[in-house]
PDB file of N, CA and C in Angstrom:
ATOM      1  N   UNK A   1       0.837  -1.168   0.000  1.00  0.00           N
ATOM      2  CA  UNK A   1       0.000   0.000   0.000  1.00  0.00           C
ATOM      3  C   UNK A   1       0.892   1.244   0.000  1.00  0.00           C
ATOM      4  N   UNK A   2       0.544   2.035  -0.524  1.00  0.00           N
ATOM      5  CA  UNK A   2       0.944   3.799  -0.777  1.00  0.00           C
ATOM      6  C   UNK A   2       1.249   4.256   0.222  1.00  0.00           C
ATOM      7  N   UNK A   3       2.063   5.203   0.596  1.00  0.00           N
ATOM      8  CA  UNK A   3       2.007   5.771   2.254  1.00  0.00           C
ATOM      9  C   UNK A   3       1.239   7.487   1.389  1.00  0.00           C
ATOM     10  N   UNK A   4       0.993   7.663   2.742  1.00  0.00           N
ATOM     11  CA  UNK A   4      -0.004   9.356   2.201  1.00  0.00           C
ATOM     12  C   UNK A   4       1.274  10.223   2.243  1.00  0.00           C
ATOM     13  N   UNK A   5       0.846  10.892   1.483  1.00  0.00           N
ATOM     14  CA  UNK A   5       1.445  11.964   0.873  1.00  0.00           C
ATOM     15  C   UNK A   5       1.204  13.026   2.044  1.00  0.00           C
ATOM     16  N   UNK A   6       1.972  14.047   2.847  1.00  0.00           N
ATOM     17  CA  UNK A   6       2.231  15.255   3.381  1.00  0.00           C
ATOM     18  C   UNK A   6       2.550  16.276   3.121  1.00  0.00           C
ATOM     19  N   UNK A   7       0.622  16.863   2.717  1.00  0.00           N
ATOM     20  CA  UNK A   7       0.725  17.878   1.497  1.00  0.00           C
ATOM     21  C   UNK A   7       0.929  19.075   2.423  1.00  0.00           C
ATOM     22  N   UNK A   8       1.514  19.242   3.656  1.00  0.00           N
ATOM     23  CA  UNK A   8       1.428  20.312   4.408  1.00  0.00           C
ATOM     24  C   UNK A   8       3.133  20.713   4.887  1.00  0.00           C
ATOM     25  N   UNK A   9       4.392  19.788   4.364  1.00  0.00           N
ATOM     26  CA  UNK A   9       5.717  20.373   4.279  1.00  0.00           C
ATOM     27  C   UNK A   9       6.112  21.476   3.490  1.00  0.00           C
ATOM     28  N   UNK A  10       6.444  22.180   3.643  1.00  0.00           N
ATOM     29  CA  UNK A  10       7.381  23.411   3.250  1.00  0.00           C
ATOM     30  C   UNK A  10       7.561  23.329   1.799  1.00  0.00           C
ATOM     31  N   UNK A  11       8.114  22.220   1.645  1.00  0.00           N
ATOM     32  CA  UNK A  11       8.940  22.005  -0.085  1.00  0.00           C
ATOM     33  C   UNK A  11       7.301  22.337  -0.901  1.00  0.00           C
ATOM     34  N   UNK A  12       6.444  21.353  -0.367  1.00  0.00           N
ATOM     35  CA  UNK A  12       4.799  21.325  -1.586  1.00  0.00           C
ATOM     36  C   UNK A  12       4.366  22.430  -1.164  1.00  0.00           C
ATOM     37  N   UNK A  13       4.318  23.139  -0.137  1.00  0.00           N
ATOM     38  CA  UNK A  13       3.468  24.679  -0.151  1.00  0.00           C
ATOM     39  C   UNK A  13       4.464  25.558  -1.040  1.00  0.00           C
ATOM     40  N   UNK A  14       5.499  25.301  -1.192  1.00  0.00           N
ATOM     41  CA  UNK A  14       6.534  26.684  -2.170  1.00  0.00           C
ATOM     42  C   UNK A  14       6.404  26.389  -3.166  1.00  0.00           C
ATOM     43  N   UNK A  15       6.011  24.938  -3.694  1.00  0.00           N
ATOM     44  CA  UNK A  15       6.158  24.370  -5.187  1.00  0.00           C
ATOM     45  C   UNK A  15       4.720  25.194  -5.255  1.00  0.00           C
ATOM     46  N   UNK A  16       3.615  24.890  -4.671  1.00  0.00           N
ATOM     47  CA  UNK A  16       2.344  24.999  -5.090  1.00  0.00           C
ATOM     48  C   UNK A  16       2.393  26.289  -5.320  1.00  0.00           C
ATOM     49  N   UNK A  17       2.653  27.023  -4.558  1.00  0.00           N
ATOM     50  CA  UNK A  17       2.513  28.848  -4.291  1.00  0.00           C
ATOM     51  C   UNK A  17       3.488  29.140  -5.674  1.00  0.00           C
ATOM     52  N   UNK A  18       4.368  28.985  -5.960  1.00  0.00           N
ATOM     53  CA  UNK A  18       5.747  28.710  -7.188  1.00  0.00           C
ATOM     54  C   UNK A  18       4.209  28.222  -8.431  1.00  0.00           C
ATOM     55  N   UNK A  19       3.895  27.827  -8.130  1.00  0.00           N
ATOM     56  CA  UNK A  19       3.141  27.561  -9.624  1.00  0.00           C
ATOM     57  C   UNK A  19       2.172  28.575  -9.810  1.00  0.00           C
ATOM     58  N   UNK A  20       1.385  28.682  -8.632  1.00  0.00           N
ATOM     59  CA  UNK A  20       0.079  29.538  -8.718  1.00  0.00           C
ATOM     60  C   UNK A  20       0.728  31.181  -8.996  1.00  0.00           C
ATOM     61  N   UNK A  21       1.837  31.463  -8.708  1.00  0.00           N
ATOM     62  CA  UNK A  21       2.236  32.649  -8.997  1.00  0.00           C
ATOM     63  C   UNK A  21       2.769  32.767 -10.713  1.00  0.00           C
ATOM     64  N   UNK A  22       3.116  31.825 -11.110  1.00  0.00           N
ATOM     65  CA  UNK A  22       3.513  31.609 -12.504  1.00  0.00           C
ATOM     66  C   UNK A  22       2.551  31.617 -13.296  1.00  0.00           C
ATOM     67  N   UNK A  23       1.364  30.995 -13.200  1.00  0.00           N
ATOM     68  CA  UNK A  23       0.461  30.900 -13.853  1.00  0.00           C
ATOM     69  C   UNK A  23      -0.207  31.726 -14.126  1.00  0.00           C
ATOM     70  N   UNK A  24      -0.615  32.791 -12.582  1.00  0.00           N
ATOM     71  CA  UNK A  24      -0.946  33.944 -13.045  1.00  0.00           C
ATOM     72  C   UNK A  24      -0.253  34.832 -13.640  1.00  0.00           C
ATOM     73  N   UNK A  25       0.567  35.028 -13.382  1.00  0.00           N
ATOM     74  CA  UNK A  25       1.505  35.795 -14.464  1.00  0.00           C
ATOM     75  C   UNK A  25       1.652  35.503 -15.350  1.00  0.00           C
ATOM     76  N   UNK A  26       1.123  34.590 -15.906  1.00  0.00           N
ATOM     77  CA  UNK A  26       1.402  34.197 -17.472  1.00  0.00           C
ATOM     78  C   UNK A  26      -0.011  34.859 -18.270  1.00  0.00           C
ATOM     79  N   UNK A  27      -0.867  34.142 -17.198  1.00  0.00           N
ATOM     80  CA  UNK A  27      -2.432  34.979 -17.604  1.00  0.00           C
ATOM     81  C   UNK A  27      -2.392  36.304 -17.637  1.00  0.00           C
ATOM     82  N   UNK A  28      -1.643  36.463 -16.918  1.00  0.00           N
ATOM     83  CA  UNK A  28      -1.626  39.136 -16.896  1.00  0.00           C
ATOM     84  C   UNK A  28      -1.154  39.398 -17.564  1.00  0.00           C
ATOM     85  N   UNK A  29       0.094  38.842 -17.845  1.00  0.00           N
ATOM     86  CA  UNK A  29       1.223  39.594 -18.940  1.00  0.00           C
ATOM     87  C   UNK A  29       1.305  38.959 -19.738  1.00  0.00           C
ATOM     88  N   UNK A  30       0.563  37.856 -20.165  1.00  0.00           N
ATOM     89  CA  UNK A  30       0.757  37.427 -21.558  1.00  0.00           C
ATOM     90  C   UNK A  30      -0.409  36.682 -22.382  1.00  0.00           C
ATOM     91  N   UNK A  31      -1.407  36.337 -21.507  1.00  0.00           N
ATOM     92  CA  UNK A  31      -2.483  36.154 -22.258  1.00  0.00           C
ATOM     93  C   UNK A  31      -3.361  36.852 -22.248  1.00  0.00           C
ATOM     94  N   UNK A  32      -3.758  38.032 -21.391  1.00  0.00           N
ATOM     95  CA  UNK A  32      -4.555  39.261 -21.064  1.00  0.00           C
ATOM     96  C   UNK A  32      -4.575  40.136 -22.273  1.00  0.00           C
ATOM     97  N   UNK A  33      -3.242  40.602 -22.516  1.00  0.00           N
ATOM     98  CA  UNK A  33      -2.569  41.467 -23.434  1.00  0.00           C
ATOM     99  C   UNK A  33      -3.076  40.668 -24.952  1.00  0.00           C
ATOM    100  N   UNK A  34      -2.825  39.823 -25.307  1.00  0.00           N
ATOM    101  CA  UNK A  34      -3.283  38.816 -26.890  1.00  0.00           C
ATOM    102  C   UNK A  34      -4.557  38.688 -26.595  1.00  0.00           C
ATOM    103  N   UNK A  35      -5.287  38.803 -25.530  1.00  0.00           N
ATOM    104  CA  UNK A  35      -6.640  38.708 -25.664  1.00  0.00           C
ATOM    105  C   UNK A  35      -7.363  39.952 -25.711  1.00  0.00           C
ATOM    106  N   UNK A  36      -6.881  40.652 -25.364  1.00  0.00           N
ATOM    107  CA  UNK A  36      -7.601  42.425 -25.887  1.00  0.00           C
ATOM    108  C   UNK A  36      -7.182  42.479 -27.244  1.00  0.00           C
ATOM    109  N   UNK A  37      -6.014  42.508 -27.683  1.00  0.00           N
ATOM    110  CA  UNK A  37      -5.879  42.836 -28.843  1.00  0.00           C
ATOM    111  C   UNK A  37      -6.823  42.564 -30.570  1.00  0.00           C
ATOM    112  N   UNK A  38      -7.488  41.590 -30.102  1.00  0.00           N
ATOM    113  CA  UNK A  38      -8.263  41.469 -30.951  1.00  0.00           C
ATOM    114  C   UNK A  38      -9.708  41.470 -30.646  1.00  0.00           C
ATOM    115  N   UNK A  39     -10.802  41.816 -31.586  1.00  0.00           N
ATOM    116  CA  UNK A  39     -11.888  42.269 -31.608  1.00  0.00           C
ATOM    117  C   UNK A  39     -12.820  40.788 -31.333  1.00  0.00           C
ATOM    118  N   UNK A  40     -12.176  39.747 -32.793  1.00  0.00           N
ATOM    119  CA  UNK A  40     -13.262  38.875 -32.628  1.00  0.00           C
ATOM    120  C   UNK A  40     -13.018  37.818 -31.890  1.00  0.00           C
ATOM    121  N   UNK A  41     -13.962  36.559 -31.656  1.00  0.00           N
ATOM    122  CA  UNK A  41     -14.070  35.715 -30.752  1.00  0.00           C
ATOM    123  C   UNK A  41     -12.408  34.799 -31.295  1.00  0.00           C
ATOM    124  N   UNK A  42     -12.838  34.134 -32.870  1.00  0.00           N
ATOM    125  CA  UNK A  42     -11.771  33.394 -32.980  1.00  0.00           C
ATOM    126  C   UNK A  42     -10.196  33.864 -32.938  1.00  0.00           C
ATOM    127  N   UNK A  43     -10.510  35.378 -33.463  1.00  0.00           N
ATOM    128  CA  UNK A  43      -8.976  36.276 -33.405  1.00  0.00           C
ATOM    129  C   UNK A  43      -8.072  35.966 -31.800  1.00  0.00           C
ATOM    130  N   UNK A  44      -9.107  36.310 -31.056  1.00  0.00           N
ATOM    131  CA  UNK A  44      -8.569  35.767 -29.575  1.00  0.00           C
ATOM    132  C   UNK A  44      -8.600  34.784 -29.135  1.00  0.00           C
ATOM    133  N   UNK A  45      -9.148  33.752 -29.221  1.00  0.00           N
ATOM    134  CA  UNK A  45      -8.941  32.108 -29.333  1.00  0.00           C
ATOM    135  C   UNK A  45      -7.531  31.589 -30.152  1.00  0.00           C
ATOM    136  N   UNK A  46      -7.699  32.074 -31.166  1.00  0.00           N
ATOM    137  CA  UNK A  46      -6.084  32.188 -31.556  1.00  0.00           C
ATOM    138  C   UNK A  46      -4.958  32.537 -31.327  1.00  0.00           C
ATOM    139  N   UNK A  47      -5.134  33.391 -30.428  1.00  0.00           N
ATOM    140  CA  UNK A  47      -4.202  34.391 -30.333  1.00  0.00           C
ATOM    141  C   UNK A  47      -3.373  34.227 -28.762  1.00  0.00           C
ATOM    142  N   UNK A  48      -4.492  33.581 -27.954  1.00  0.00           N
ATOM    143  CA  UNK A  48      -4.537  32.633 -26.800  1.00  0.00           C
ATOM    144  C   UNK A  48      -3.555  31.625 -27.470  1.00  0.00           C
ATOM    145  N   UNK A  49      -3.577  30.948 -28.070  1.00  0.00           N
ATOM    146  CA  UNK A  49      -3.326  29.504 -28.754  1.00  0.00           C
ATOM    147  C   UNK A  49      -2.078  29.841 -29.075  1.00  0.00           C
ATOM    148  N   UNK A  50      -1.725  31.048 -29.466  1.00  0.00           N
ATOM    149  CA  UNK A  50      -0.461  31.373 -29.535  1.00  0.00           C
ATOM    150  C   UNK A  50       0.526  31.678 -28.840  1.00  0.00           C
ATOM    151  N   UNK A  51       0.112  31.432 -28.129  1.00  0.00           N
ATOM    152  CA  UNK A  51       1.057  32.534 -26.347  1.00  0.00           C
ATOM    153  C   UNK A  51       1.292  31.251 -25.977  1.00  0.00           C
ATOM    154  N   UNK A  52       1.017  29.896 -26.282  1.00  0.00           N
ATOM    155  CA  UNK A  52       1.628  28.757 -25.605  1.00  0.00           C
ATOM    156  C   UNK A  52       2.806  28.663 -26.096  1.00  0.00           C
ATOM    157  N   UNK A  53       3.476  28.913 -26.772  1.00  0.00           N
ATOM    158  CA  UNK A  53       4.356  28.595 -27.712  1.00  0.00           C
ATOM    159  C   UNK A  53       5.872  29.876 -26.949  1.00  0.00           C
ATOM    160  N   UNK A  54       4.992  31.038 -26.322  1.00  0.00           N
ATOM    161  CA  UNK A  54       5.616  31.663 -25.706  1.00  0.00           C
ATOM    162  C   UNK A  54       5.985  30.920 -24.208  1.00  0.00           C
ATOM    163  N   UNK A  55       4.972  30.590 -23.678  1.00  0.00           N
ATOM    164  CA  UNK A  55       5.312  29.800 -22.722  1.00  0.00           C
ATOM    165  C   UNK A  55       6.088  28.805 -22.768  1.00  0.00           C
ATOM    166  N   UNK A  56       6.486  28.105 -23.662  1.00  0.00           N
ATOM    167  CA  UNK A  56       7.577  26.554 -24.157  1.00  0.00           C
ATOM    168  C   UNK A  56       8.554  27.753 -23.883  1.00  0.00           C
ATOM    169  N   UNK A  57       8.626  28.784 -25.078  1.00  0.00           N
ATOM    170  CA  UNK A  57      10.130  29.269 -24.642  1.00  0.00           C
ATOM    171  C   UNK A  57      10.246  29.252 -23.475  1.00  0.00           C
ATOM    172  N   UNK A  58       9.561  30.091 -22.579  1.00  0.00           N
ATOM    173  CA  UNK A  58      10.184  30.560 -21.376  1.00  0.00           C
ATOM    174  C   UNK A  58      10.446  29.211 -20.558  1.00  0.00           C
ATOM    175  N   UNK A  59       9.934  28.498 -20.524  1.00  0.00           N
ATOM    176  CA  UNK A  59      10.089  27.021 -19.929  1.00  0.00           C
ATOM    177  C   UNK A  59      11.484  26.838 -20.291  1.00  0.00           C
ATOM    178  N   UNK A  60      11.437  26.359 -21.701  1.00  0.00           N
ATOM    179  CA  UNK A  60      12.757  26.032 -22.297  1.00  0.00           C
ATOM    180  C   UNK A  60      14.075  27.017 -22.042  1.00  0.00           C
ATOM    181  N   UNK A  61      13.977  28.131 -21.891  1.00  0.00           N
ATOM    182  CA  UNK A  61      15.126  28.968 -21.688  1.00  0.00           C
ATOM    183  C   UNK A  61      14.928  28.836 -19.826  1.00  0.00           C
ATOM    184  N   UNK A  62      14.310  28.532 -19.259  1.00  0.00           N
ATOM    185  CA  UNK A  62      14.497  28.757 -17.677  1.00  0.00           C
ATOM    186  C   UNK A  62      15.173  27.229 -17.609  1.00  0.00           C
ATOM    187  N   UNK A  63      14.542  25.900 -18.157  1.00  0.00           N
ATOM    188  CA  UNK A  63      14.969  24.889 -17.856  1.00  0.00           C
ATOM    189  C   UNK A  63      16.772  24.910 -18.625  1.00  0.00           C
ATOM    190  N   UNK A  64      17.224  25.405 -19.366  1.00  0.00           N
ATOM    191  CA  UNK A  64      18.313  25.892 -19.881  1.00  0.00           C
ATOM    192  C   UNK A  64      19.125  26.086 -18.949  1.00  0.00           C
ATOM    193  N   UNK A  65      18.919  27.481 -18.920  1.00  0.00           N
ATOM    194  CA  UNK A  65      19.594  28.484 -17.507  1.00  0.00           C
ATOM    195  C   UNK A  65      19.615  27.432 -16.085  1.00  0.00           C
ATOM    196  N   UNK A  66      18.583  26.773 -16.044  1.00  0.00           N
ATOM    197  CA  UNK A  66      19.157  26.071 -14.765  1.00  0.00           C
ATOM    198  C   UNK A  66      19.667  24.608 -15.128  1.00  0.00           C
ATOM    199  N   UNK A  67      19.713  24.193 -16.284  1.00  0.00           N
ATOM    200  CA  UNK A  67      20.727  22.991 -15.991  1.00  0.00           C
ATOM    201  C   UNK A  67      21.998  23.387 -16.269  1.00  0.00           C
ATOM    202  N   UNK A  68      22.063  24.470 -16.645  1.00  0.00           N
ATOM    203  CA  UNK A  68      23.544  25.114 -17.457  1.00  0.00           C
ATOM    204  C   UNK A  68      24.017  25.395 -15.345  1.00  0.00           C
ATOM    205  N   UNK A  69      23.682  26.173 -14.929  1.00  0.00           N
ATOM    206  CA  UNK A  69      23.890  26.473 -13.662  1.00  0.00           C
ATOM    207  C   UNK A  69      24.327  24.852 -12.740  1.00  0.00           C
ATOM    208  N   UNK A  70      23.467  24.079 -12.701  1.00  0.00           N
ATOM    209  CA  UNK A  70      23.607  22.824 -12.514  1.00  0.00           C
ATOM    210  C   UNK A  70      25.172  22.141 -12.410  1.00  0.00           C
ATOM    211  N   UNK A  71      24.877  22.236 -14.015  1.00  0.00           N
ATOM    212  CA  UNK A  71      26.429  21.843 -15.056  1.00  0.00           C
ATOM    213  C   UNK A  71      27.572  22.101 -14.588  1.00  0.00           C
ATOM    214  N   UNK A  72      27.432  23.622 -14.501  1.00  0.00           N
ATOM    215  CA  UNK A  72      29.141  24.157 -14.138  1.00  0.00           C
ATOM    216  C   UNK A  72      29.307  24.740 -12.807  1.00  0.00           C
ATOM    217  N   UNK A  73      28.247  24.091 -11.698  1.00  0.00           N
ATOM    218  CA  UNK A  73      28.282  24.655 -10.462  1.00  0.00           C
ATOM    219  C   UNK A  73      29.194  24.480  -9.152  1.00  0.00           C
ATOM    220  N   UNK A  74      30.391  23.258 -10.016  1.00  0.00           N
ATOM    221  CA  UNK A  74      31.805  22.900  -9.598  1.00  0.00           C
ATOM    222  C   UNK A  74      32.405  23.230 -10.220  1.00  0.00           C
ATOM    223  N   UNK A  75      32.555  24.073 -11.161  1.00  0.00           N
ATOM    224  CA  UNK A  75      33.391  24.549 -11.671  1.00  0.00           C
ATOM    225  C   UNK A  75      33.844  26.001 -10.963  1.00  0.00           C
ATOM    226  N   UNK A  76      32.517  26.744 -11.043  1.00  0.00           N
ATOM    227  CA  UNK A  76      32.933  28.032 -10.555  1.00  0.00           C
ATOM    228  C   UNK A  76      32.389  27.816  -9.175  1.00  0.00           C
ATOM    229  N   UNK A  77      32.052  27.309  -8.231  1.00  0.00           N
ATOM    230  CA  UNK A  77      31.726  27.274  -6.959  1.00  0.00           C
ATOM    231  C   UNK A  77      33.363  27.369  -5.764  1.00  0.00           C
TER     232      UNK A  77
END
């Protein structure tokens, strides 16, 4: 059997709070903004649809930056 999970340590409340702050910020500053910009329904359904692609980057360049950090953190440490 599974042992329960202790969703009340430190590490899962910073991860959780760490996400919920990301997320919204992704919604204010980057899907808010592509969703005014256009008038019609599908223009902004699209345009939504497009900002994921912004989000991969930023994923991809943060997951970057920190394995690169990772990498050479005996080197220059």
């Amino acid at each position: 059997m599974l042992a329960a999970v202790d969703l009340t340590n430190p590490v899962t409340i910073s991860l959780v709070l760490t996400g919920v702050v990301a997320v919204t910020g992704y919604a204010m500053f980057i899907v808010a903004p592509a969703w005014g910009s256009y008038g019609r329904v599908w223009e902004r359904l699209a345009a939504s649809f497009l900002t994921l692609f912004i989000l991969a980057a930023m994923i991809g360049v943060g997951t970057a930056l920190g394995g690169a950090i990772v990498w050479f953190y005996d080197q220059y440490s």
